[in-house]
Protein backbone atom coordinates (compact mmCIF):
# COMPACT_ATOMS: atom_id res chain seq x y z
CA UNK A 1 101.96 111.16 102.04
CA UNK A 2 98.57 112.37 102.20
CA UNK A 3 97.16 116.13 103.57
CA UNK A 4 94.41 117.47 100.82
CA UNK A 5 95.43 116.23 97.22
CA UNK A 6 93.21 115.73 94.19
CA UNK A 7 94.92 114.48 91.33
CA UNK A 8 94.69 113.22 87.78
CA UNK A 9 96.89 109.86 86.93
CA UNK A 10 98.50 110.94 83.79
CA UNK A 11 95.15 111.32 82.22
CA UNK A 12 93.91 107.34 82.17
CA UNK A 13 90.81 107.26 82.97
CA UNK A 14 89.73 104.13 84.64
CA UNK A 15 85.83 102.69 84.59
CA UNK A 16 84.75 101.26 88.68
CA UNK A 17 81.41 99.76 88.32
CA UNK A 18 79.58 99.88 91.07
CA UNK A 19 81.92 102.77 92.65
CA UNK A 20 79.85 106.21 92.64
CA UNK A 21 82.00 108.27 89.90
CA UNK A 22 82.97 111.11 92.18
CA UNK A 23 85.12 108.47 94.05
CA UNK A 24 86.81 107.08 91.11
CA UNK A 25 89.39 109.88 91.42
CA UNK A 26 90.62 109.44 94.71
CA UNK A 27 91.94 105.69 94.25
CA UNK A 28 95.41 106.22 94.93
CA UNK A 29 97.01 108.34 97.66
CA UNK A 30 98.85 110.37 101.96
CA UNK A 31 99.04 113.90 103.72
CA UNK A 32 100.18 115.07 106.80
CA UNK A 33 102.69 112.58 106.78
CA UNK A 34 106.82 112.38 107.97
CA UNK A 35 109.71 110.80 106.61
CA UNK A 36 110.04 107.15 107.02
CA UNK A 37 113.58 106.33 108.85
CA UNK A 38 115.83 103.57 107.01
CA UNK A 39 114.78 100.06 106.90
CA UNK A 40 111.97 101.20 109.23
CA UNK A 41 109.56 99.68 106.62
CA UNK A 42 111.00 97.16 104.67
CA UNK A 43 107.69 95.32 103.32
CA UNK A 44 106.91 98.76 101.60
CA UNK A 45 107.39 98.36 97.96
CA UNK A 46 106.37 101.08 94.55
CA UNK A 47 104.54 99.15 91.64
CA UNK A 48 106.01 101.02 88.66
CA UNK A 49 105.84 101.34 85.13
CA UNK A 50 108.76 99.70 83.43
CA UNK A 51 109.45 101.64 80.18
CA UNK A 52 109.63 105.07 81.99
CA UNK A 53 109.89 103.72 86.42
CA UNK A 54 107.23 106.01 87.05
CA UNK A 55 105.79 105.76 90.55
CA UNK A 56 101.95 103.98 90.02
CA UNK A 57 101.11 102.08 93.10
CA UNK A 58 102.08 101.02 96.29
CA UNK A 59 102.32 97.49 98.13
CA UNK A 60 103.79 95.60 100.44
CA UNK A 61 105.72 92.28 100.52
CA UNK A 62 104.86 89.03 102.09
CA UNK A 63 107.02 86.24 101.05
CA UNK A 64 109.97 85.85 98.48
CA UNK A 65 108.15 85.58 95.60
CA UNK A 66 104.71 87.81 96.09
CA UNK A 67 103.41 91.21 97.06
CA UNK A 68 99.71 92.40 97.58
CA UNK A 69 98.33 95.74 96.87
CA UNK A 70 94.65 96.13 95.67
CA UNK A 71 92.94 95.10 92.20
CA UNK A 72 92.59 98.80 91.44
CA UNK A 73 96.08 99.35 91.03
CA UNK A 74 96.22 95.68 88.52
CA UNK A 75 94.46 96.87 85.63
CA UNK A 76 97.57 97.04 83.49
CA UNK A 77 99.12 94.22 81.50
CA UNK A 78 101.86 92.31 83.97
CA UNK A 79 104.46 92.83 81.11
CA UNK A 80 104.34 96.62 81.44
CA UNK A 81 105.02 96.53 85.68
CA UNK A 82 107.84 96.24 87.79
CA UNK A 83 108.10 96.31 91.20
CA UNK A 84 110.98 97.90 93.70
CA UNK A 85 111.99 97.34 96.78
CA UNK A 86 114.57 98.18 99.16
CA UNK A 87 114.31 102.11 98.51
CA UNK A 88 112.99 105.14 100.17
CA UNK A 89 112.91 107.43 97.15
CA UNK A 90 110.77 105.40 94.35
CA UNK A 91 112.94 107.51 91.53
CA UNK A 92 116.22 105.70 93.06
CA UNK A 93 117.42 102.30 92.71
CA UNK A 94 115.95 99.63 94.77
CA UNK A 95 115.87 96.23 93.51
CA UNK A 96 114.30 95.83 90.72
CA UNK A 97 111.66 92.66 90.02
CA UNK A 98 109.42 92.07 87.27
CA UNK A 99 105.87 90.65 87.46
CA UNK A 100 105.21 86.93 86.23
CA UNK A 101 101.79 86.74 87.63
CA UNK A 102 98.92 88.79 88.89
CA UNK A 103 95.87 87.10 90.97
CA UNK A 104 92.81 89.50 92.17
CA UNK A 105 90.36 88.42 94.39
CA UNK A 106 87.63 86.47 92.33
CA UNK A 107 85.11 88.62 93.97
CA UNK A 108 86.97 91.39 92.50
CA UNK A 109 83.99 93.24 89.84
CA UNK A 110 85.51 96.55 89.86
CA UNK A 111 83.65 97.79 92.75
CA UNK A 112 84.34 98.81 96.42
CA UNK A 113 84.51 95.43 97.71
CA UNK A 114 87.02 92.38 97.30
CA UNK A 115 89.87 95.29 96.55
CA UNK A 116 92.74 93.01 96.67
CA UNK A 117 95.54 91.73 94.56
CA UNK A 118 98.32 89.37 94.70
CA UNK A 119 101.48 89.92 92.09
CA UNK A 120 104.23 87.27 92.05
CA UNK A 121 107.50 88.48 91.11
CA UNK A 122 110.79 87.49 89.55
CA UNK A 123 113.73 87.35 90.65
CA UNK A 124 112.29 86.56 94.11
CA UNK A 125 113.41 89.35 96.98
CA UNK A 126 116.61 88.75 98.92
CA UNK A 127 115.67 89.84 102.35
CA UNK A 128 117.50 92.15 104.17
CA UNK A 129 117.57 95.05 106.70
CA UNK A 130 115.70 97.00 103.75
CA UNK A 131 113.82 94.63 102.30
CA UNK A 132 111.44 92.18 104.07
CA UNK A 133 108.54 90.42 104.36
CA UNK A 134 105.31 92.11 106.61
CA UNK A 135 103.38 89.76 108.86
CA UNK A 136 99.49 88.93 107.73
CA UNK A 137 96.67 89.14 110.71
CA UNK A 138 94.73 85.71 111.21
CA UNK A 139 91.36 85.21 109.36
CA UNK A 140 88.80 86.96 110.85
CA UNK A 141 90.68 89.05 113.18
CA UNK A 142 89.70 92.41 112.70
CA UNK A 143 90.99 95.74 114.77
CA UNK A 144 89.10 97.49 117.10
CA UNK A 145 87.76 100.74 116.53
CA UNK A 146 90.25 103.75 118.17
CA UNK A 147 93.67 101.49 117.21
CA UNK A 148 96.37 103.58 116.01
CA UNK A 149 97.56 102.41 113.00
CA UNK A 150 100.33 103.48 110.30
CA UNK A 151 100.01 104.17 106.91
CA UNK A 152 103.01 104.92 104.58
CA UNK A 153 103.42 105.75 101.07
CA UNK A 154 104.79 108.00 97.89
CA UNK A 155 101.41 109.81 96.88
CA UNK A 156 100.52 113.74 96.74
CA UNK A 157 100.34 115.45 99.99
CA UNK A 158 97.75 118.27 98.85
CA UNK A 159 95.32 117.63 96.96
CA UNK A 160 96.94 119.16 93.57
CA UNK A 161 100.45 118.72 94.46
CA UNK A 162 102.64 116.25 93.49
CA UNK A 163 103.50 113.01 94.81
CA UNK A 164 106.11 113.02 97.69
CA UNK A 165 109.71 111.76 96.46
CA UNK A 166 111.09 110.28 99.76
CA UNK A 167 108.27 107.23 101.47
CA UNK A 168 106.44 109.40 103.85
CA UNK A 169 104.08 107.85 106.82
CA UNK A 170 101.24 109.21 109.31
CA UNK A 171 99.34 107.66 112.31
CA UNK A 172 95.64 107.49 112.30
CA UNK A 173 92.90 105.35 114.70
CA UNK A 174 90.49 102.83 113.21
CA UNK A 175 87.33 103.87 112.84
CA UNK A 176 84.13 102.05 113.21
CA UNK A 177 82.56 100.52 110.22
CA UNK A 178 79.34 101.58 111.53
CA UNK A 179 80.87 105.83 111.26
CA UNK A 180 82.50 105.42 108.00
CA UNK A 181 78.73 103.67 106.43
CA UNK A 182 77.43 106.51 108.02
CA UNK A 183 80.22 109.00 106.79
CA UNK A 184 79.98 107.28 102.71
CA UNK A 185 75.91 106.48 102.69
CA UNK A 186 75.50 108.89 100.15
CA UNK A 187 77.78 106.45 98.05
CA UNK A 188 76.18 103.52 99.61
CA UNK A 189 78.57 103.09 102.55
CA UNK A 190 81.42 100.50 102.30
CA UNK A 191 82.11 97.14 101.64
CA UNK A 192 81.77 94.03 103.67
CA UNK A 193 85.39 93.56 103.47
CA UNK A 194 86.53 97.08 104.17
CA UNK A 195 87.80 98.94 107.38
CA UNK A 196 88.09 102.69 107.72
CA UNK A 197 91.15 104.98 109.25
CA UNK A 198 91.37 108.40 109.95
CA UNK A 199 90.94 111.58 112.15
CA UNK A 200 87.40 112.62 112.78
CA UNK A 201 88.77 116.31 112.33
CA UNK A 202 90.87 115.09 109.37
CA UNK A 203 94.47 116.52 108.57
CA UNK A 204 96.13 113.29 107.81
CA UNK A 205 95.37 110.41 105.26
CA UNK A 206 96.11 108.59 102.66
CA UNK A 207 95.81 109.57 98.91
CA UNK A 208 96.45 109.71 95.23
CA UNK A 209 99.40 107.31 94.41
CA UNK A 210 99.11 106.01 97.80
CA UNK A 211 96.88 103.14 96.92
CA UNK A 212 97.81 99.50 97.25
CA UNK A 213 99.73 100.85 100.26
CA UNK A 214 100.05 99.43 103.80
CA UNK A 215 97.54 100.18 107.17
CA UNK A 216 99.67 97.94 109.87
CA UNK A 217 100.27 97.95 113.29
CA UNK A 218 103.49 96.07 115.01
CA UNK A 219 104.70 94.60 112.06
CA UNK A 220 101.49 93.15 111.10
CA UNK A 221 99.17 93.96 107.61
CA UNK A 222 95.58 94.66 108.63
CA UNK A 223 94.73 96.75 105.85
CA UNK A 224 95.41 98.17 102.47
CA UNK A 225 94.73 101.62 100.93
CA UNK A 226 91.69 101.32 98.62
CA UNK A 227 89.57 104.82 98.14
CA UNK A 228 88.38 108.22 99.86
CA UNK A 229 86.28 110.92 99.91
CA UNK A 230 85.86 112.20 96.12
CA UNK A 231 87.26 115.96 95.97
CA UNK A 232 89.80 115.97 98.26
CA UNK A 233 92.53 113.89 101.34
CA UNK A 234 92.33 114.51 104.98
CA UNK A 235 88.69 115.93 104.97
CA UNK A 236 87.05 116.18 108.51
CA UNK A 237 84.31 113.45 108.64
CA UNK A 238 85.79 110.97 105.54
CA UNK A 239 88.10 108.42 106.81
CA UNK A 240 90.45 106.22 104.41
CA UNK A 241 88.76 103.37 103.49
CA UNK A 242 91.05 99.89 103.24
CA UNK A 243 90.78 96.74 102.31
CA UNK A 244 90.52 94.34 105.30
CA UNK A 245 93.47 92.26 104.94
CA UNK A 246 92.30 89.69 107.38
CA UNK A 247 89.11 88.87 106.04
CA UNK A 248 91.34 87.21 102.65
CA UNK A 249 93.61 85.95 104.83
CA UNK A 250 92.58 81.80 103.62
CA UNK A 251 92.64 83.04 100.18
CA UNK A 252 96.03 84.66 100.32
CA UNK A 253 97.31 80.97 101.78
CA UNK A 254 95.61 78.97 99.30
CA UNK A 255 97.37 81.32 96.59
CA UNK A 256 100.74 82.06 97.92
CA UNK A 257 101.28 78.80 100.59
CA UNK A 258 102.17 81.07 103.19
């Protein structure tokens, strides 16, 4: 997961109006993370590519037939993904599920805000031990500031490493939206939609490869891995920043029936 890590996805380049450009290279990643235990988190899925089942994104699993992860990580056709479950290491077999449909939020732009994506699958997941669904937060309900919350996922844990093999996780408090505007306002703070994590003397985040990737607490989704601080993971003073899950919460119903 994430410590410090600054890295370039397999030189693609991707445009983010409205994100500041130094940011546009820390969309997907976690450091100072641990191993996550067997079936410990079985909503955690890896959004691959399907001609090589290269590690892109993360998400998470909330019925039989969808996941969500963010609109960052859905800029590729749906016939070139595939997304597995059911596995610890992303380069092993998990189940295996290709991607019939992919919904962003219409107030998706390419921006900060509205980073959030729904991808239905096929076949649909058989639930197991390994493989299930994670619970959504009701609309509205946002965390208070100084929760502890979990984040898990496959990205680089230094900033020019590589991505971790094995799912990794890390514990970090919710921070105030109020400290992370203040932390980001040279980038013109964060979204409406958009909650922060972190330690205010850093060591632990999320980062590169991590994005699309859970933020939940007791089985429940409150927030999803979006961007960070431009040069580096884990800095003192930048918290993750993650889409608030709740805040979509109607929309995801309307879309999924769940």
């Amino acid at each position: 997961m994430v410590s410090t890590v600054v890295a370039v996805l397999c030189c693609v380049i991707v445009i983010v109006t409205g994100v500041p450009s130094d940011l546009k290279r820390s969309d997907e990643r976690i450091v100072g993370g641990t191993e996550v235990a067997k079936n410990e988190i079985p909503w955690q899925v890896s959004i691959q590519f399907n001609n090589n089942n290269d590690h892109w994104c993360g998400g998470s699993i909330i019925s039989e037939e969808f996941i969500v992860t963010t609109a960052r990580c859905s800029t590729y056709d749906l016939r070139d993904m595939q997304v597995v479950a059911g596995t610890l290491e992303w380069a092993k077999p998990g189940s295996v599920h290709n991607v019939t449909e992919i919904m962003n939020s219409p107030d998706w732009i390419l921006g900060p805000d509205s980073d959030i994506s729904l991808w239905r699958v096929n076949p649909p997941f058989t639930f197991d031990a390994s493989t299930n669904i994670v619970r959504l937060p009701a609309q509205g309900a946002q965390p208070s500031p100084g929760t502890v919350m979990t984040v898990s996922g496959w990205g680089i844990t230094t900033w020019s490493g590589p991505r971790s093999d094995f799912l990794l996780k890390t514990d970090m408090p919710i921070v105030s939206k109020s400290e992370c505007n203040a932390s980001y306002a040279i980038y013109g703070g964060i979204g409406a939609y958009q909650i922060c994590a972190g330690l205010a003397q850093g060591g632990v985040d999320a980062c590169l490869y991590d994005t699309g990737g859970p933020l939940f607490l007791d089985g429940f989704l409150h927030g999803i891995y979006s961007w960070g601080y431009h040069a580096d993971c884990a800095v003192p003073g930048y918290p993750g920043v993650y889409t608030e899950v709740s805040a979509f919460r109607d929309w995801i119903g309307q879309i999924t029936g769940i």
